[in-house]
PDB file of N, CA and C in Angstrom:
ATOM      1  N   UNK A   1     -16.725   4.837  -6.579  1.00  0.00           N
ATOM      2  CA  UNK A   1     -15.744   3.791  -6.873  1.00  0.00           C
ATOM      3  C   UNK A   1     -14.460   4.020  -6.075  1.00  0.00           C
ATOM      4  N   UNK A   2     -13.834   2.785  -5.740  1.00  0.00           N
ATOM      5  CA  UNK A   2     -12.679   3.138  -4.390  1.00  0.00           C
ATOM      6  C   UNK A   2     -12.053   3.445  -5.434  1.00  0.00           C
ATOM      7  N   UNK A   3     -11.073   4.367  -4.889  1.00  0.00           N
ATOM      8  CA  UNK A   3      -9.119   4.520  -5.705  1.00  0.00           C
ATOM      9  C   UNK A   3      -8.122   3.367  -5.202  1.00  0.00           C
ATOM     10  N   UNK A   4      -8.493   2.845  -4.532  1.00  0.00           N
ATOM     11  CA  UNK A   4      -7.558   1.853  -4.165  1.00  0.00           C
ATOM     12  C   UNK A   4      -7.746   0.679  -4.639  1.00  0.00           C
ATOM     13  N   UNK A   5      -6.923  -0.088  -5.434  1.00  0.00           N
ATOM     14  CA  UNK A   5      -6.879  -1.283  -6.219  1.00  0.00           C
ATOM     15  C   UNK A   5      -6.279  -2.647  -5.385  1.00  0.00           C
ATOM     16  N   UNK A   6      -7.117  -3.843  -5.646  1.00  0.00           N
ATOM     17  CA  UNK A   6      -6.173  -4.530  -5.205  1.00  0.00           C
ATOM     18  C   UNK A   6      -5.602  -5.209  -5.748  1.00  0.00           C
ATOM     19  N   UNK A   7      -4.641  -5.481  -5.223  1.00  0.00           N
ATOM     20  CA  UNK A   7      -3.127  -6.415  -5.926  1.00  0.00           C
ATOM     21  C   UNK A   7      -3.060  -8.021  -5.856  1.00  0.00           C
ATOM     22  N   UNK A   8      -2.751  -8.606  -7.251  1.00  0.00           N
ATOM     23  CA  UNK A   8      -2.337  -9.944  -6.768  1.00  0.00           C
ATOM     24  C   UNK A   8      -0.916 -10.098  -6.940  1.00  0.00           C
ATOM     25  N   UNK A   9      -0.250 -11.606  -7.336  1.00  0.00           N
ATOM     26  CA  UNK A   9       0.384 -11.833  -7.669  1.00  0.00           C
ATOM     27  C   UNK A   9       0.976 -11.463  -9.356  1.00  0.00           C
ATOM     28  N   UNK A  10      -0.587 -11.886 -10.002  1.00  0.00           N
ATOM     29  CA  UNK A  10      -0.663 -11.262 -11.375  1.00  0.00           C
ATOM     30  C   UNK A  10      -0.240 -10.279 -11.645  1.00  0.00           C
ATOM     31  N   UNK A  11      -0.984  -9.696 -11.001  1.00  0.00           N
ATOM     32  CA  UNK A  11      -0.706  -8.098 -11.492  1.00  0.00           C
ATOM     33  C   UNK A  11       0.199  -7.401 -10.851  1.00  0.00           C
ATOM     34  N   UNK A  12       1.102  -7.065 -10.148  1.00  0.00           N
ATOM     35  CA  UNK A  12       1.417  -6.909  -9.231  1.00  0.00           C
ATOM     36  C   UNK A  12       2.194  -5.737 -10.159  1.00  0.00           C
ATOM     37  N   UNK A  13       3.254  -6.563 -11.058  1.00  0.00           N
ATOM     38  CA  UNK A  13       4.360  -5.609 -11.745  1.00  0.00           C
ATOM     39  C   UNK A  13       3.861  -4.760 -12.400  1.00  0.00           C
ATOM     40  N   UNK A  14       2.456  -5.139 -13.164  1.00  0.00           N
ATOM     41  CA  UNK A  14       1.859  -4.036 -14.190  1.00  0.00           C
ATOM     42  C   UNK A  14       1.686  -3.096 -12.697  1.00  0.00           C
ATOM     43  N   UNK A  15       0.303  -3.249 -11.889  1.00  0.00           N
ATOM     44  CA  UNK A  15      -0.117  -2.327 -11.004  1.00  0.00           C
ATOM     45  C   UNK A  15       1.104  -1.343 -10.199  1.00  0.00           C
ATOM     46  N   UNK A  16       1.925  -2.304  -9.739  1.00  0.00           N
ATOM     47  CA  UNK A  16       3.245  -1.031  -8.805  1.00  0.00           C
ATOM     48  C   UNK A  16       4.397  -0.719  -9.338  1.00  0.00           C
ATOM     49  N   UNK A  17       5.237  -2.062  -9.995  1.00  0.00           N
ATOM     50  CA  UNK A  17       6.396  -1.839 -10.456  1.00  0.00           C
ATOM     51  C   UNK A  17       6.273  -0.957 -11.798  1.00  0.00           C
ATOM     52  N   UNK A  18       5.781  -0.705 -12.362  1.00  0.00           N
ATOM     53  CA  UNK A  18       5.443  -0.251 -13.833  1.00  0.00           C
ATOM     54  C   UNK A  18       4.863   0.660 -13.786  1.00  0.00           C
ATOM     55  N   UNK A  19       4.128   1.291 -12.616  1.00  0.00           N
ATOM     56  CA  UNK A  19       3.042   2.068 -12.399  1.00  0.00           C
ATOM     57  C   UNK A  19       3.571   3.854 -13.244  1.00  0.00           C
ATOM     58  N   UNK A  20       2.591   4.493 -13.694  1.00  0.00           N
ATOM     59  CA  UNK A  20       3.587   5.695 -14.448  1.00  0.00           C
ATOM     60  C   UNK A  20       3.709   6.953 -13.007  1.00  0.00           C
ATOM     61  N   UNK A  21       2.506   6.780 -11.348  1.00  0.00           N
ATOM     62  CA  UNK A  21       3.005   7.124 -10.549  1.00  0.00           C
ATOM     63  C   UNK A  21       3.183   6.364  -9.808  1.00  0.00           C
ATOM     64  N   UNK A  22       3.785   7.601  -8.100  1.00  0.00           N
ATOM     65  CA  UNK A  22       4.595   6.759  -7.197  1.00  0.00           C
ATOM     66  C   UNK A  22       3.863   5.696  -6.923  1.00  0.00           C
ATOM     67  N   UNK A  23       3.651   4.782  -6.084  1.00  0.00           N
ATOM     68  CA  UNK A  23       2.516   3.941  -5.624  1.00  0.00           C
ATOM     69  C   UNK A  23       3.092   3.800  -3.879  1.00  0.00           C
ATOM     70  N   UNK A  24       1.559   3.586  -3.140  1.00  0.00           N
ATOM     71  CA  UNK A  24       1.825   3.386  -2.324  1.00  0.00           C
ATOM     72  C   UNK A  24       0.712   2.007  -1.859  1.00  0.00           C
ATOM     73  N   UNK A  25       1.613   0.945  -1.601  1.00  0.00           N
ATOM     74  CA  UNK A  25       0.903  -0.025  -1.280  1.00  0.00           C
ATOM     75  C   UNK A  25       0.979  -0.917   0.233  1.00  0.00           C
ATOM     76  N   UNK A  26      -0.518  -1.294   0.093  1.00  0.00           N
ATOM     77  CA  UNK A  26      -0.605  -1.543   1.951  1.00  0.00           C
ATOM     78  C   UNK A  26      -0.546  -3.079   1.679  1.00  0.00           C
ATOM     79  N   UNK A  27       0.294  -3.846   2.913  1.00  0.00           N
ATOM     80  CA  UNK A  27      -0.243  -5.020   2.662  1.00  0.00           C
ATOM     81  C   UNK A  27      -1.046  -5.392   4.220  1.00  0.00           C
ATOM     82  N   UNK A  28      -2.013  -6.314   4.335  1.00  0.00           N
ATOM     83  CA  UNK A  28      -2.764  -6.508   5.156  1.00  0.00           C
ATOM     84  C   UNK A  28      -3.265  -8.052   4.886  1.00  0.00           C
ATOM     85  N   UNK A  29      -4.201  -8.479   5.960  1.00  0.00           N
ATOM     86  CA  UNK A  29      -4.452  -9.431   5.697  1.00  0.00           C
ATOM     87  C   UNK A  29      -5.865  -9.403   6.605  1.00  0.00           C
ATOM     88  N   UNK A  30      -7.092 -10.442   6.129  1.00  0.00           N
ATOM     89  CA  UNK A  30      -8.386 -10.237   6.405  1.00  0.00           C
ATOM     90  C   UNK A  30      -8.247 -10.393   8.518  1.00  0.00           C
ATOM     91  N   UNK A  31      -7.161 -11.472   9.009  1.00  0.00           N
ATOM     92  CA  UNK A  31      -7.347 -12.255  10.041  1.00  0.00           C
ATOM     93  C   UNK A  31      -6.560 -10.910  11.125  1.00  0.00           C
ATOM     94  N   UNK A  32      -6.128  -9.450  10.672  1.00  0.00           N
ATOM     95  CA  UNK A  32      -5.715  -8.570  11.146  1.00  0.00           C
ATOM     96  C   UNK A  32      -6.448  -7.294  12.008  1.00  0.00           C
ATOM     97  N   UNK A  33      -6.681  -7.756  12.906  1.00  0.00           N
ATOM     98  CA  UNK A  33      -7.149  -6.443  13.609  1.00  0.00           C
ATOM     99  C   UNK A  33      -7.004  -4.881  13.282  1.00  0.00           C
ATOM    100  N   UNK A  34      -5.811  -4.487  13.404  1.00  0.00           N
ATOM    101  CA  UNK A  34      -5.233  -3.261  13.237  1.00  0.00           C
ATOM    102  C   UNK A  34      -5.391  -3.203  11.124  1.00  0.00           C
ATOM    103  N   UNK A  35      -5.525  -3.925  10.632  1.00  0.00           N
ATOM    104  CA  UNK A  35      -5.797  -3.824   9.176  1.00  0.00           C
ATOM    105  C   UNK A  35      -7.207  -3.287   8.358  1.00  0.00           C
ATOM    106  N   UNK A  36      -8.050  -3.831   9.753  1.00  0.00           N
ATOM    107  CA  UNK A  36      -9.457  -3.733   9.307  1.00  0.00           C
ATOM    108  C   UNK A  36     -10.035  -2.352   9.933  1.00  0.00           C
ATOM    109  N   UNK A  37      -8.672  -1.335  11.015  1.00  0.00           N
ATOM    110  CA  UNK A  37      -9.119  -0.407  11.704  1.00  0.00           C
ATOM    111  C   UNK A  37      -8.530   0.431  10.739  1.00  0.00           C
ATOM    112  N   UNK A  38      -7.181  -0.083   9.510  1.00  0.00           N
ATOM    113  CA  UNK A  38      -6.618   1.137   8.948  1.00  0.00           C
ATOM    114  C   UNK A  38      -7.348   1.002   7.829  1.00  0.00           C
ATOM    115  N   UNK A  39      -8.621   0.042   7.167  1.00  0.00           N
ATOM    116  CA  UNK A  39      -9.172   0.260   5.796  1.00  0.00           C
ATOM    117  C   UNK A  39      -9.811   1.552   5.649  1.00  0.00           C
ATOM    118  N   UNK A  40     -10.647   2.062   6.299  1.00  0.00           N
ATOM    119  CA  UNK A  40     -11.270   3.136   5.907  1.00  0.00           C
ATOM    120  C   UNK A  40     -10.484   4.231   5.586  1.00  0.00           C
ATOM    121  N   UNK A  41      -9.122   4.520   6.778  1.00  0.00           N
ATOM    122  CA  UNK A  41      -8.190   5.355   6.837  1.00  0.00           C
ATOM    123  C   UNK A  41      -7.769   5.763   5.231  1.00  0.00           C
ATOM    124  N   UNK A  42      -7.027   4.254   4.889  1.00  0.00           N
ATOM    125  CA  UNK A  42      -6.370   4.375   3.156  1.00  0.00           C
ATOM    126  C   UNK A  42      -7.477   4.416   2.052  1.00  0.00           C
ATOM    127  N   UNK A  43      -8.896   4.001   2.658  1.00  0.00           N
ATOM    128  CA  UNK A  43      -9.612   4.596   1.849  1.00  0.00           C
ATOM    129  C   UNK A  43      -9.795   5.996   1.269  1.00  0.00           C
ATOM    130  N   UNK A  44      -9.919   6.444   2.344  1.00  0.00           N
ATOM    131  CA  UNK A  44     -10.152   8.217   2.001  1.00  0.00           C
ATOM    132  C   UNK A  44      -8.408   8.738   1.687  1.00  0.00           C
ATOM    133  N   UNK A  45      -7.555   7.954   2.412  1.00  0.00           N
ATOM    134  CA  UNK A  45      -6.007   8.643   1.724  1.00  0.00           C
ATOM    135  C   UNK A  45      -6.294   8.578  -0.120  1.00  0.00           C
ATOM    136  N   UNK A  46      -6.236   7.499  -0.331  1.00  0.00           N
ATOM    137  CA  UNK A  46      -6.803   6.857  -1.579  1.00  0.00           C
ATOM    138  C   UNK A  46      -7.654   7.719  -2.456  1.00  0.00           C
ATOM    139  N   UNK A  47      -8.529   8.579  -1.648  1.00  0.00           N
ATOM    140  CA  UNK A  47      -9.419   9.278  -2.736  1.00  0.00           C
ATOM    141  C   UNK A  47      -8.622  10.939  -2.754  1.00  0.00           C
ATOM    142  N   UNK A  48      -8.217  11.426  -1.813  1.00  0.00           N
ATOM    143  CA  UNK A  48      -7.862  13.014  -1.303  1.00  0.00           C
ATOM    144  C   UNK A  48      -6.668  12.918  -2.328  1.00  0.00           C
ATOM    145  N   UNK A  49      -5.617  11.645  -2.300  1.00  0.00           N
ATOM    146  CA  UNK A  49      -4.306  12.360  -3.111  1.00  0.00           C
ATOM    147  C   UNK A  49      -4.499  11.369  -3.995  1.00  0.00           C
ATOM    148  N   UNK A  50      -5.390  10.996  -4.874  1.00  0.00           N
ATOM    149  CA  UNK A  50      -5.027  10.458  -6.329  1.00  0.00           C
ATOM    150  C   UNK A  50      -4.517  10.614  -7.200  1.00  0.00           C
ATOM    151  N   UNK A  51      -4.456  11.920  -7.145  1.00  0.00           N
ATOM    152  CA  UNK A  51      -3.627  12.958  -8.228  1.00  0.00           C
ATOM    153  C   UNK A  51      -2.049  13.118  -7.851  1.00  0.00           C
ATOM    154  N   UNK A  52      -1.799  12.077  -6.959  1.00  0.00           N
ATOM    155  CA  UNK A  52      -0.040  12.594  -6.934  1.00  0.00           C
ATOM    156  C   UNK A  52       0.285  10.993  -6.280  1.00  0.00           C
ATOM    157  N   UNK A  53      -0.226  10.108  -6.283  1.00  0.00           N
ATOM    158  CA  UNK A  53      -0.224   8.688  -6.113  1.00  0.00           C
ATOM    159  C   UNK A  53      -1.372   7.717  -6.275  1.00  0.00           C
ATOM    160  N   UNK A  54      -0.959   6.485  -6.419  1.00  0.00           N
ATOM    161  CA  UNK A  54      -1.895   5.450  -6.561  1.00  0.00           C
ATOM    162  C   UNK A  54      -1.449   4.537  -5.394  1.00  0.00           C
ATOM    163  N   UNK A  55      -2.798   4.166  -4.819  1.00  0.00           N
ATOM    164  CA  UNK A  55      -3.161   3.200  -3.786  1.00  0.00           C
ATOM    165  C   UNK A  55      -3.778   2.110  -3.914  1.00  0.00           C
ATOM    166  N   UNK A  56      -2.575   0.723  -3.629  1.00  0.00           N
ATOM    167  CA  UNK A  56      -3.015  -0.238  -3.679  1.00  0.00           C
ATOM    168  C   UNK A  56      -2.803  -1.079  -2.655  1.00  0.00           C
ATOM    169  N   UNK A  57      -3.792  -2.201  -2.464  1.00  0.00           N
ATOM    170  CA  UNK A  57      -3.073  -3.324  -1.078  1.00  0.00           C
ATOM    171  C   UNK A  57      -3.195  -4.527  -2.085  1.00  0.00           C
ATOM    172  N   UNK A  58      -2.656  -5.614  -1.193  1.00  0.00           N
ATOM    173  CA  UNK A  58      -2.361  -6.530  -1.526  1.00  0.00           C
ATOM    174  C   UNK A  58      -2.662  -7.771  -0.061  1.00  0.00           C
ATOM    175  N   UNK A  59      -3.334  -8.422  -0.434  1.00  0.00           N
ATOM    176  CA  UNK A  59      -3.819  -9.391   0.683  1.00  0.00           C
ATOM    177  C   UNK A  59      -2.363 -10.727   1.063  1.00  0.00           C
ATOM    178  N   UNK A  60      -1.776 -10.730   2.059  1.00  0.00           N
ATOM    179  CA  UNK A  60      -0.410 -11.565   2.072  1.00  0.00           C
ATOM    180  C   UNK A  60      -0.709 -12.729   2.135  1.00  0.00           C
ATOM    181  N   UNK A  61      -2.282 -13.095   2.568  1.00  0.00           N
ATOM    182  CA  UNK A  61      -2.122 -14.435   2.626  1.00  0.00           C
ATOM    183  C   UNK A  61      -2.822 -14.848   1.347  1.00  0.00           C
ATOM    184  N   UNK A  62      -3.067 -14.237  -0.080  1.00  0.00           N
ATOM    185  CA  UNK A  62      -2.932 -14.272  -1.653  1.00  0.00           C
ATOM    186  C   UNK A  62      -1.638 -14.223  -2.110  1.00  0.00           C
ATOM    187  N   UNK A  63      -1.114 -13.790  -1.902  1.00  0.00           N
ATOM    188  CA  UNK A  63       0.786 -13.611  -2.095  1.00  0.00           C
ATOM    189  C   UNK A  63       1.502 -13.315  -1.447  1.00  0.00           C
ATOM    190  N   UNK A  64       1.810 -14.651  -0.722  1.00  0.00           N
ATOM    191  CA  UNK A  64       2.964 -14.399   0.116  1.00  0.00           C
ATOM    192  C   UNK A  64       4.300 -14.350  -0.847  1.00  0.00           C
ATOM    193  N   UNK A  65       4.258 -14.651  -1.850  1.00  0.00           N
ATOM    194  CA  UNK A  65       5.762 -14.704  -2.594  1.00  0.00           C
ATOM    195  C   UNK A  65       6.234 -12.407  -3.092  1.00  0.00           C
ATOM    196  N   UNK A  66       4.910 -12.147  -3.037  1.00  0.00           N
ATOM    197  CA  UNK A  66       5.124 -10.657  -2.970  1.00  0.00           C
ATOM    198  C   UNK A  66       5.986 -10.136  -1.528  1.00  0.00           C
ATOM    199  N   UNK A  67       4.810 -10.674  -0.655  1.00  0.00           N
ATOM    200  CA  UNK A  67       5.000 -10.108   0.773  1.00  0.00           C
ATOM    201  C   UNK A  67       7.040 -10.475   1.372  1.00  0.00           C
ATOM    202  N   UNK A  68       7.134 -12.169   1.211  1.00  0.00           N
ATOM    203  CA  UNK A  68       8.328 -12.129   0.743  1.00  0.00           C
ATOM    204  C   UNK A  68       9.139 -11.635   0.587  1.00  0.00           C
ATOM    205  N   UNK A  69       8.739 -11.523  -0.927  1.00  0.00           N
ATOM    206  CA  UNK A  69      10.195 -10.097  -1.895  1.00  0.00           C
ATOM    207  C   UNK A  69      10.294  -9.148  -1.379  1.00  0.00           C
ATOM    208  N   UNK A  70       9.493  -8.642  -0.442  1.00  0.00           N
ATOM    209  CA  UNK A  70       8.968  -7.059   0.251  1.00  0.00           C
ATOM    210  C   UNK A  70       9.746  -6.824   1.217  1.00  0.00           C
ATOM    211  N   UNK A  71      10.036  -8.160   1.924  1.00  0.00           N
ATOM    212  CA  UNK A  71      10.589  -8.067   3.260  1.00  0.00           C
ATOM    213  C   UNK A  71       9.724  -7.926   4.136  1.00  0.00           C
ATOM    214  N   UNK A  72       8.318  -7.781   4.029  1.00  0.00           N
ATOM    215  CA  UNK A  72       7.129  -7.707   4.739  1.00  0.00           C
ATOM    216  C   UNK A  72       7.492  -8.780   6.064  1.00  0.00           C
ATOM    217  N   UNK A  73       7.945  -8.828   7.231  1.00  0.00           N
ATOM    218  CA  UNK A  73       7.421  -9.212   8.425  1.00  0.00           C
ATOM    219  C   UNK A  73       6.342  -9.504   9.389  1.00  0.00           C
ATOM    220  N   UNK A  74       5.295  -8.389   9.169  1.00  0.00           N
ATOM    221  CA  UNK A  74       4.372  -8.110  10.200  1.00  0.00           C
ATOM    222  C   UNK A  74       2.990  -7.589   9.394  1.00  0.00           C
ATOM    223  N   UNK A  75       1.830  -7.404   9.508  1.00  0.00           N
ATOM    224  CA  UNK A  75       0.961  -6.667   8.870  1.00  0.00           C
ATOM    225  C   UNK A  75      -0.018  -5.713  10.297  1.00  0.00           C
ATOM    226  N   UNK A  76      -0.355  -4.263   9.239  1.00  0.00           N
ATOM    227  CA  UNK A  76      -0.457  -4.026   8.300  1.00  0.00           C
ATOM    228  C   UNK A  76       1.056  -2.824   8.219  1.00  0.00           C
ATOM    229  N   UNK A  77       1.425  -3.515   7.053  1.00  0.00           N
ATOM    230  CA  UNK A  77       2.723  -2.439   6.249  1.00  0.00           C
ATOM    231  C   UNK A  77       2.331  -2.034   5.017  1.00  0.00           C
ATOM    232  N   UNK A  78       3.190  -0.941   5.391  1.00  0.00           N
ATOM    233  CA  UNK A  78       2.961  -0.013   4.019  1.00  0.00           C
ATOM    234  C   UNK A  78       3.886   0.372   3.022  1.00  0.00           C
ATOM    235  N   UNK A  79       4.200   0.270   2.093  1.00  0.00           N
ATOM    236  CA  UNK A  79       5.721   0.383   1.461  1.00  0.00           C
ATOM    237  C   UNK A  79       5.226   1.414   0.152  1.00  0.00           C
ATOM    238  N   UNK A  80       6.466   2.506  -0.157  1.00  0.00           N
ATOM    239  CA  UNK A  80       5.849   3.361  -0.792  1.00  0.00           C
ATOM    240  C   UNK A  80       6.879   2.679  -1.846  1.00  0.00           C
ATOM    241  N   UNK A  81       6.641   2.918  -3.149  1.00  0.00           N
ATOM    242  CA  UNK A  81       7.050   2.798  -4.542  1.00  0.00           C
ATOM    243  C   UNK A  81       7.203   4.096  -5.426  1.00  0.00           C
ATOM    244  N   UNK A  82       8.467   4.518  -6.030  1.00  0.00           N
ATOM    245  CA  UNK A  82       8.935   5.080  -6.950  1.00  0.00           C
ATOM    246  C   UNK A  82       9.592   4.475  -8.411  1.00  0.00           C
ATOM    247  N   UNK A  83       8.713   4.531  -9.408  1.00  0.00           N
ATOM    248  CA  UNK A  83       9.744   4.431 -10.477  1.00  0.00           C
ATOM    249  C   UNK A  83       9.964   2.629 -10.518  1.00  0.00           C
ATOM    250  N   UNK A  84       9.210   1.878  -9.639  1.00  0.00           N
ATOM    251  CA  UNK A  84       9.313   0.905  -9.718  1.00  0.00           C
ATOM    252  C   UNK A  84      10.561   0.140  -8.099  1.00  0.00           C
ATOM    253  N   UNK A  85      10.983   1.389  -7.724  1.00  0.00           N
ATOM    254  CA  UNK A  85      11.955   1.114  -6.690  1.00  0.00           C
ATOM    255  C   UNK A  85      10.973   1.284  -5.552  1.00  0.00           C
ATOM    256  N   UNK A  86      11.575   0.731  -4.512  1.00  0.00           N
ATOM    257  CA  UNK A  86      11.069   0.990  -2.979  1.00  0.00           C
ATOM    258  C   UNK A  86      11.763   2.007  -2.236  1.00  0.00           C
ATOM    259  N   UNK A  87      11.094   2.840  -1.827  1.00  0.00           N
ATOM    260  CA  UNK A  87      11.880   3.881  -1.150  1.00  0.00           C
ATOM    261  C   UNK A  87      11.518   3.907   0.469  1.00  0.00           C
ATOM    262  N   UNK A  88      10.264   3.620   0.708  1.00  0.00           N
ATOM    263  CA  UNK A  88       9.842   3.970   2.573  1.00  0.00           C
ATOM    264  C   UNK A  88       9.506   2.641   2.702  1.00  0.00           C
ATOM    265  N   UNK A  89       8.815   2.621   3.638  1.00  0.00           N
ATOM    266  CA  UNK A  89       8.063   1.765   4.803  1.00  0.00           C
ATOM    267  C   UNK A  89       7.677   1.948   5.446  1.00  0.00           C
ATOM    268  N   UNK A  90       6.978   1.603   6.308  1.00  0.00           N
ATOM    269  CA  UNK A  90       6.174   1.963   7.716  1.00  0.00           C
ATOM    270  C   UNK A  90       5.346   0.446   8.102  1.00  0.00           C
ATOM    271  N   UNK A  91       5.929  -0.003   9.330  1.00  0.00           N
ATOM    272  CA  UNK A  91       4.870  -1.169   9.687  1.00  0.00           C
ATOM    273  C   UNK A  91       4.040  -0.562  11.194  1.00  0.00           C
ATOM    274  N   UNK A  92       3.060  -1.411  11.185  1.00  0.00           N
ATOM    275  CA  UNK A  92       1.796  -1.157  12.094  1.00  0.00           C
ATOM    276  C   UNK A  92       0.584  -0.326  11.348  1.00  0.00           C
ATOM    277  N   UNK A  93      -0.511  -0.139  12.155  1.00  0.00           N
ATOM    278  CA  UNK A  93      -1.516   0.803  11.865  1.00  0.00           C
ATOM    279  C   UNK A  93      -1.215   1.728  12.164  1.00  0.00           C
ATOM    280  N   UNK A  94      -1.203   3.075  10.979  1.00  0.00           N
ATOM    281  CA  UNK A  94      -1.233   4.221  10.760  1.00  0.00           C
ATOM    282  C   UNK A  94      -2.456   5.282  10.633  1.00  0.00           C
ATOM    283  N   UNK A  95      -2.665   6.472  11.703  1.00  0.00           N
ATOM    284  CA  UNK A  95      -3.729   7.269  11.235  1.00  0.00           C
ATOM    285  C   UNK A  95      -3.513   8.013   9.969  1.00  0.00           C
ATOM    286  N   UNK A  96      -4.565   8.793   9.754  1.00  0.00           N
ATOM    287  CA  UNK A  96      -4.636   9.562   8.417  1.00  0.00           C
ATOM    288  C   UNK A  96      -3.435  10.457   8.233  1.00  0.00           C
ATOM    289  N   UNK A  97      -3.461  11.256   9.642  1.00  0.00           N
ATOM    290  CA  UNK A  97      -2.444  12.130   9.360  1.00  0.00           C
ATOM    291  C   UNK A  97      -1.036  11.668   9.519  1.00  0.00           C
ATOM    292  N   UNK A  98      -0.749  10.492   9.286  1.00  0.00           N
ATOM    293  CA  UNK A  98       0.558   9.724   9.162  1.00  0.00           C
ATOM    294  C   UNK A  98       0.708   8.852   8.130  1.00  0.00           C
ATOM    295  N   UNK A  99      -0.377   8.604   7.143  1.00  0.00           N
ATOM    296  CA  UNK A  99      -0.152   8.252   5.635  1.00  0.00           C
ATOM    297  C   UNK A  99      -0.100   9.299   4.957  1.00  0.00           C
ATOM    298  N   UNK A 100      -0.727  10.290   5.319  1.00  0.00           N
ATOM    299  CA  UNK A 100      -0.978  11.752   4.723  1.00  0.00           C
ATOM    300  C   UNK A 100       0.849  11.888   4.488  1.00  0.00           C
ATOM    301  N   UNK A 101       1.260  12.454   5.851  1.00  0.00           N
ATOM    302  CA  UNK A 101       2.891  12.498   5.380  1.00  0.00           C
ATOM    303  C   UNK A 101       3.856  11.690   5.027  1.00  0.00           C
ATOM    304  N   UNK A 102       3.396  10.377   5.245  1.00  0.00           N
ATOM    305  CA  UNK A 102       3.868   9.624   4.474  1.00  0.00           C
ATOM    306  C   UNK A 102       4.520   9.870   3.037  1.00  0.00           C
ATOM    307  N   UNK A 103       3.589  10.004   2.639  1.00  0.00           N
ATOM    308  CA  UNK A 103       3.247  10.073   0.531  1.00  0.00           C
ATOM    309  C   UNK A 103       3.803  11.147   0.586  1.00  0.00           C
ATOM    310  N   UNK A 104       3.392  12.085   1.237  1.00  0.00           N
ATOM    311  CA  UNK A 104       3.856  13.714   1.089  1.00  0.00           C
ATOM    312  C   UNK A 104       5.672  13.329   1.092  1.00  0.00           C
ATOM    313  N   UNK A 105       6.037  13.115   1.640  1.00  0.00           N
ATOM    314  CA  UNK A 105       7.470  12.694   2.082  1.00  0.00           C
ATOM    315  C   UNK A 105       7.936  11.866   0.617  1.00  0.00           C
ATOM    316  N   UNK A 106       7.571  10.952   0.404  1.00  0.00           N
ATOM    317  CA  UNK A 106       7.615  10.177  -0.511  1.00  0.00           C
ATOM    318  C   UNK A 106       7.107  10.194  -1.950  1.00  0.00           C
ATOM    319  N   UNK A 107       6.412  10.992  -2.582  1.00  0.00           N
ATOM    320  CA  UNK A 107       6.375  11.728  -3.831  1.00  0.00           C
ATOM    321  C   UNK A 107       7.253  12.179  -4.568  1.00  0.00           C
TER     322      UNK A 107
END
């Protein structure tokens, strides 16, 4: 079963803003090249550190009123979540060992 959840509009506040950890969520979209090269990537991020974050995406062209609020510009971005606050970012495709420190950074 993946660790990575996906996000709608619905859920959005229960899943990140509310979340009891940090969260780190990708947004992407199906019509994205570089999105469909970083799925597997946040897959396995997704399974290795579950225990010190939760991984979710969120499809922008399902909620753009998220992507929006996000400040999201470009896909695929990644925005890390604390406590319900936003603390990082990172836009473009990212390898492993650059979500890896990501979170690490951001925990």
């Amino acid at each position: 079963m993946s660790n990575n959840v996906d996000v709608t509009s619905a859920n959005f506040e229960q899943e990140v803003l509310k979340s009891d950890k940090p969260v780190m969520l990708k947004f992407w979209a199906p019509w994205c090249g570089p999105c469909k090269m970083m799925a597997p990537v946040v897959e396995e991020v997704a399974e290795e550190k579950s225990d010190s974050v939760k991984v979710v995406s969120i499809n922008v062209d399902d909620a753009p009123d998220i992507a929006a609020e996000q400040g999201v510009r470009g896909v695929p971005t990644v925005v890390m979540f604390k406590e319900g606050n936003k603390v990082a970012s990172l836009v473009g495709a990212q390898s492993k060992p650059q979500l890896v420190q990501f979170i690490e950074q951001n925990v």
